[in-house]
C-alpha atoms as a PDB file:
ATOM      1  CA  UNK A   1     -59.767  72.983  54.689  1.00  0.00           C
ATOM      2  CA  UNK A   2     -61.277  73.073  51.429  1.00  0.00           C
ATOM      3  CA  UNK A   3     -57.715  74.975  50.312  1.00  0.00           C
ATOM      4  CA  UNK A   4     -55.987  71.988  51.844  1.00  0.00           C
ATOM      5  CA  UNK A   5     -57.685  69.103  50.333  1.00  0.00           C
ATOM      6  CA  UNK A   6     -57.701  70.828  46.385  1.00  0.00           C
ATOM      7  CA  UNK A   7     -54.212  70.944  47.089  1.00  0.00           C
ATOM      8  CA  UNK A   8     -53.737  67.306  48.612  1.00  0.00           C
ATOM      9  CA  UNK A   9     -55.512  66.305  45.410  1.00  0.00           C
ATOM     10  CA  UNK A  10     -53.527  68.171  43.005  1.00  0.00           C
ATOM     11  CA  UNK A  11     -50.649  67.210  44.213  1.00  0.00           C
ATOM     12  CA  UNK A  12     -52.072  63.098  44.344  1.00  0.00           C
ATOM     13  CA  UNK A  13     -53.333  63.347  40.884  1.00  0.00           C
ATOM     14  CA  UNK A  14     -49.511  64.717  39.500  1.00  0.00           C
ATOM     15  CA  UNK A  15     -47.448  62.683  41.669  1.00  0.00           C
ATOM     16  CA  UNK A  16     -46.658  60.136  38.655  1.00  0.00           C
ATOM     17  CA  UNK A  17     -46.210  63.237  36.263  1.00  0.00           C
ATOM     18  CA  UNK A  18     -43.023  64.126  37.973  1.00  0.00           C
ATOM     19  CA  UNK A  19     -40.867  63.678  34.531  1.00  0.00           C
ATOM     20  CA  UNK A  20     -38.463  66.986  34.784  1.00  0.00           C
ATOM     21  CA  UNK A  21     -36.013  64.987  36.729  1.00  0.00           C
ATOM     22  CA  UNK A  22     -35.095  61.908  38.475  1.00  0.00           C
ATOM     23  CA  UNK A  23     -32.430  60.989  41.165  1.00  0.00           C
ATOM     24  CA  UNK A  24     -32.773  58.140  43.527  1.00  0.00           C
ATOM     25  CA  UNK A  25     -35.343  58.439  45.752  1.00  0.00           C
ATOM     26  CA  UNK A  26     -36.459  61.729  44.389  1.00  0.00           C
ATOM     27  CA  UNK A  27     -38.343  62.924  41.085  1.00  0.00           C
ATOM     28  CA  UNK A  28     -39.383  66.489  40.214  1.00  0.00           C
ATOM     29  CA  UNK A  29     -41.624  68.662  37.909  1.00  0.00           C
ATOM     30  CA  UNK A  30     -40.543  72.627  38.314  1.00  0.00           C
ATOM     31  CA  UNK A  31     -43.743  74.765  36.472  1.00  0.00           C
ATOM     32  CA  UNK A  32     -43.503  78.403  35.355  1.00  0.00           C
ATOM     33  CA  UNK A  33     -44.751  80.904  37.197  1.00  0.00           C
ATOM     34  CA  UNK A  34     -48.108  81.394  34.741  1.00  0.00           C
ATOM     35  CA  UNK A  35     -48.259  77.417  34.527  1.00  0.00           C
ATOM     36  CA  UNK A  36     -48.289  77.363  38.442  1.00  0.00           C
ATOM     37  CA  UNK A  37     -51.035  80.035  38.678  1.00  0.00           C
ATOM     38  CA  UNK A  38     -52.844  78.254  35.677  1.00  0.00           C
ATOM     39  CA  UNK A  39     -52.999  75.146  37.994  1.00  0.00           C
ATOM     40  CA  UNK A  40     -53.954  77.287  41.121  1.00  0.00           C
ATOM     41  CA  UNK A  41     -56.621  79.155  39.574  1.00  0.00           C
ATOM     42  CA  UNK A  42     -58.330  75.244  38.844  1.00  0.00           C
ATOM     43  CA  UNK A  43     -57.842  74.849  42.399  1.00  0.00           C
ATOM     44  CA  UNK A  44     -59.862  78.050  43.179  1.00  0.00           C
ATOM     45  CA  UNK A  45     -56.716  79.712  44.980  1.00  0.00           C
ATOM     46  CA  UNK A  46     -56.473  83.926  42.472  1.00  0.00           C
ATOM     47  CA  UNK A  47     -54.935  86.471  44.070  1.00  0.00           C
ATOM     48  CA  UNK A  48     -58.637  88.012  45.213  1.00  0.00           C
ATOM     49  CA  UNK A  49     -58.520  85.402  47.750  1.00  0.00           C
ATOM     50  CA  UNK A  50     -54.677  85.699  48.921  1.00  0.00           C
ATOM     51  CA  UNK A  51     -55.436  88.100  51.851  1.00  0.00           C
ATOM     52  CA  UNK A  52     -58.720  85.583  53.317  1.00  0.00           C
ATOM     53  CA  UNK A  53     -56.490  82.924  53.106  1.00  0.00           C
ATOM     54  CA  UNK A  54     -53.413  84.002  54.900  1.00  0.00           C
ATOM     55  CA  UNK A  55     -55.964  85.540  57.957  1.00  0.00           C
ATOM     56  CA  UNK A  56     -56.993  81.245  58.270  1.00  0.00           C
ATOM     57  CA  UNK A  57     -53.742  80.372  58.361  1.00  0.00           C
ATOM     58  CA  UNK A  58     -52.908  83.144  61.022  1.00  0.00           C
ATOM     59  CA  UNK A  59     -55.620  82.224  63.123  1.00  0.00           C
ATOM     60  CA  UNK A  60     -54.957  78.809  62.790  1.00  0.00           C
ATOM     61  CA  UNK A  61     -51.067  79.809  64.163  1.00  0.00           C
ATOM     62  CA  UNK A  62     -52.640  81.990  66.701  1.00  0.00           C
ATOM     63  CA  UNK A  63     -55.026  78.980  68.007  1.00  0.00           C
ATOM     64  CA  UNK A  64     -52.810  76.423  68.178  1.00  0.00           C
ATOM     65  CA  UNK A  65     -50.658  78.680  70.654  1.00  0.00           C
ATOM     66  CA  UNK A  66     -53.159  80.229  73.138  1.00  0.00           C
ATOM     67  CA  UNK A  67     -55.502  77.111  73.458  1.00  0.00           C
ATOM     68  CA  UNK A  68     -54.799  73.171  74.433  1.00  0.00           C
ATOM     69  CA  UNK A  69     -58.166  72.543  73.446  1.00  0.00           C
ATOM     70  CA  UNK A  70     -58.204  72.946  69.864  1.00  0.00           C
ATOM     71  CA  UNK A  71     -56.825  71.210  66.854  1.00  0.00           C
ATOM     72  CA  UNK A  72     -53.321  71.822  66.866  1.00  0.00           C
ATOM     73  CA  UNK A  73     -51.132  71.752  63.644  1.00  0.00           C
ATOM     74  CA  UNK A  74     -47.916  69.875  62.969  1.00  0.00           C
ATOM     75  CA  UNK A  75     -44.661  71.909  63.282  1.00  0.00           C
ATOM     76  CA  UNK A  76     -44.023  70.482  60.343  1.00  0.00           C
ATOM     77  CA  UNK A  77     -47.126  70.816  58.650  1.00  0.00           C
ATOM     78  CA  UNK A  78     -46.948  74.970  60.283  1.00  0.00           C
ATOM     79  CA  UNK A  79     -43.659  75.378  57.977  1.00  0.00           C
ATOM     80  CA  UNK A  80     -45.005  73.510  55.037  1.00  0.00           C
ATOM     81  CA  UNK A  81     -47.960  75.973  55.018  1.00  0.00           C
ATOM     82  CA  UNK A  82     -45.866  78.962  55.792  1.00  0.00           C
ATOM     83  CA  UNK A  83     -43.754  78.219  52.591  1.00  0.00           C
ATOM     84  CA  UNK A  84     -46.554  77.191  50.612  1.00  0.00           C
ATOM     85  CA  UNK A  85     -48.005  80.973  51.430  1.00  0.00           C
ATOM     86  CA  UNK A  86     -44.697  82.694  50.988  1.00  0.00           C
ATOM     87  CA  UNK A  87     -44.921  81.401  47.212  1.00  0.00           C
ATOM     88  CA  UNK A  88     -48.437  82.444  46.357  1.00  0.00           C
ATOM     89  CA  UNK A  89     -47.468  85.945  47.855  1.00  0.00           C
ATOM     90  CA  UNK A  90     -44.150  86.188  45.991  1.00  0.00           C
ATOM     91  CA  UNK A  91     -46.361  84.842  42.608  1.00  0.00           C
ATOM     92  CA  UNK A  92     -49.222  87.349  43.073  1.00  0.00           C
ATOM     93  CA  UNK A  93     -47.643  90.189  43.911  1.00  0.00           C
ATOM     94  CA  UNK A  94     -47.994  93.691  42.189  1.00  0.00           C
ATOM     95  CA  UNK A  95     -50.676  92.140  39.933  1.00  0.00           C
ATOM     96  CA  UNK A  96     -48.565  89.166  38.971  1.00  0.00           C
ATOM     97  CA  UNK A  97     -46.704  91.536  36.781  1.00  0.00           C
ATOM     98  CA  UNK A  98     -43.334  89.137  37.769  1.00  0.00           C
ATOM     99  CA  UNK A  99     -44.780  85.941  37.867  1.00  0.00           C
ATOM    100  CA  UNK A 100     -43.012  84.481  35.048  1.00  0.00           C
ATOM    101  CA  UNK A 101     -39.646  85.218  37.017  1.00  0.00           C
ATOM    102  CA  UNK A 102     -40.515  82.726  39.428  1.00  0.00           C
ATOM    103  CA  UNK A 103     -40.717  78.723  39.114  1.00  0.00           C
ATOM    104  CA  UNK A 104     -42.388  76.629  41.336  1.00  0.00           C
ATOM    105  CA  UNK A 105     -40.885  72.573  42.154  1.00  0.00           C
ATOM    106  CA  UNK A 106     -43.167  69.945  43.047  1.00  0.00           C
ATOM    107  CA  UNK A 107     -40.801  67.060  44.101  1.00  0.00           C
ATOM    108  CA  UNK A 108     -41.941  63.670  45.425  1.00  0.00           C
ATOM    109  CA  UNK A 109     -39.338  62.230  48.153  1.00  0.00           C
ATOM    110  CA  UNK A 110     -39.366  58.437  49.129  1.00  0.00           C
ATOM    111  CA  UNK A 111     -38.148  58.244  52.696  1.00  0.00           C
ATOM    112  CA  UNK A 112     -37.267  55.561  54.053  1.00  0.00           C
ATOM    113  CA  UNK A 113     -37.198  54.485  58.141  1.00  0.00           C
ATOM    114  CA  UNK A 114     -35.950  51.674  60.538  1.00  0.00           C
ATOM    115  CA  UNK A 115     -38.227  50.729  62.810  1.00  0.00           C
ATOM    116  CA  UNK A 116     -38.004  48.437  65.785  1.00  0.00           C
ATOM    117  CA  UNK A 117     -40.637  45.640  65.713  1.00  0.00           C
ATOM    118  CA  UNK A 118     -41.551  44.920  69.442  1.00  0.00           C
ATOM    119  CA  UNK A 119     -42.902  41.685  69.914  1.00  0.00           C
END
């Protein structure tokens, strides 16, 4: 959780820093590889901790399909993590000795919806 909410707040505190591009309804920042580890090492997410992580997150898959009980992800929010850990393995692989091969895109969508008001 702890992983979660450093990110949430990352991500909150560079959400009007999105200057790389801008489109309607959509603005971007895309980091280097080293800037995107720079900024994950201040969120206390190195490589050391890469294989602890991805164990939570596949108990946290495994959970959500054996019992009713427990908390039970998002699909959505299942992908979103899935992708997130797919880039930190593809960034700290073989001792990060590719890392500035890779880029990393935050983008901030709006999203808009109809909804019916009932009354």
């Amino acid at each position: 959780i702890k992983l979660l909410s450093n990110l949430a707040l990352w991500m909150e505190t560079n959400k009007d820093n999105l200057t790389d591009y801008s489109e309607f309804g959509r603005t971007g920042k895309v980091f280097s590889g080293s800037e995107m580890v720079n900024h994950l090492n201040h969120l206390d997410i190195e490589p050391k901790d890469l294989a602890k992580l991805e164990s939570c997150l596949n108990k946290l898959n495994e959970d959500s399909e054996s019992d009713k009980e427990t908390y039970k992800p998002a699909s959505a929010t299942s992908q979103l993590l899935s992708g997130f850990f797919l880039i930190l393995r593809y960034l700290f692989k073989g001792d990060m000795k590719h890392v500035d091969d890779y880029k990393v895109a935050l983008v901030r969508t709006q999203t808009f919806s109809s909804r019916k008001v009932s009354k």
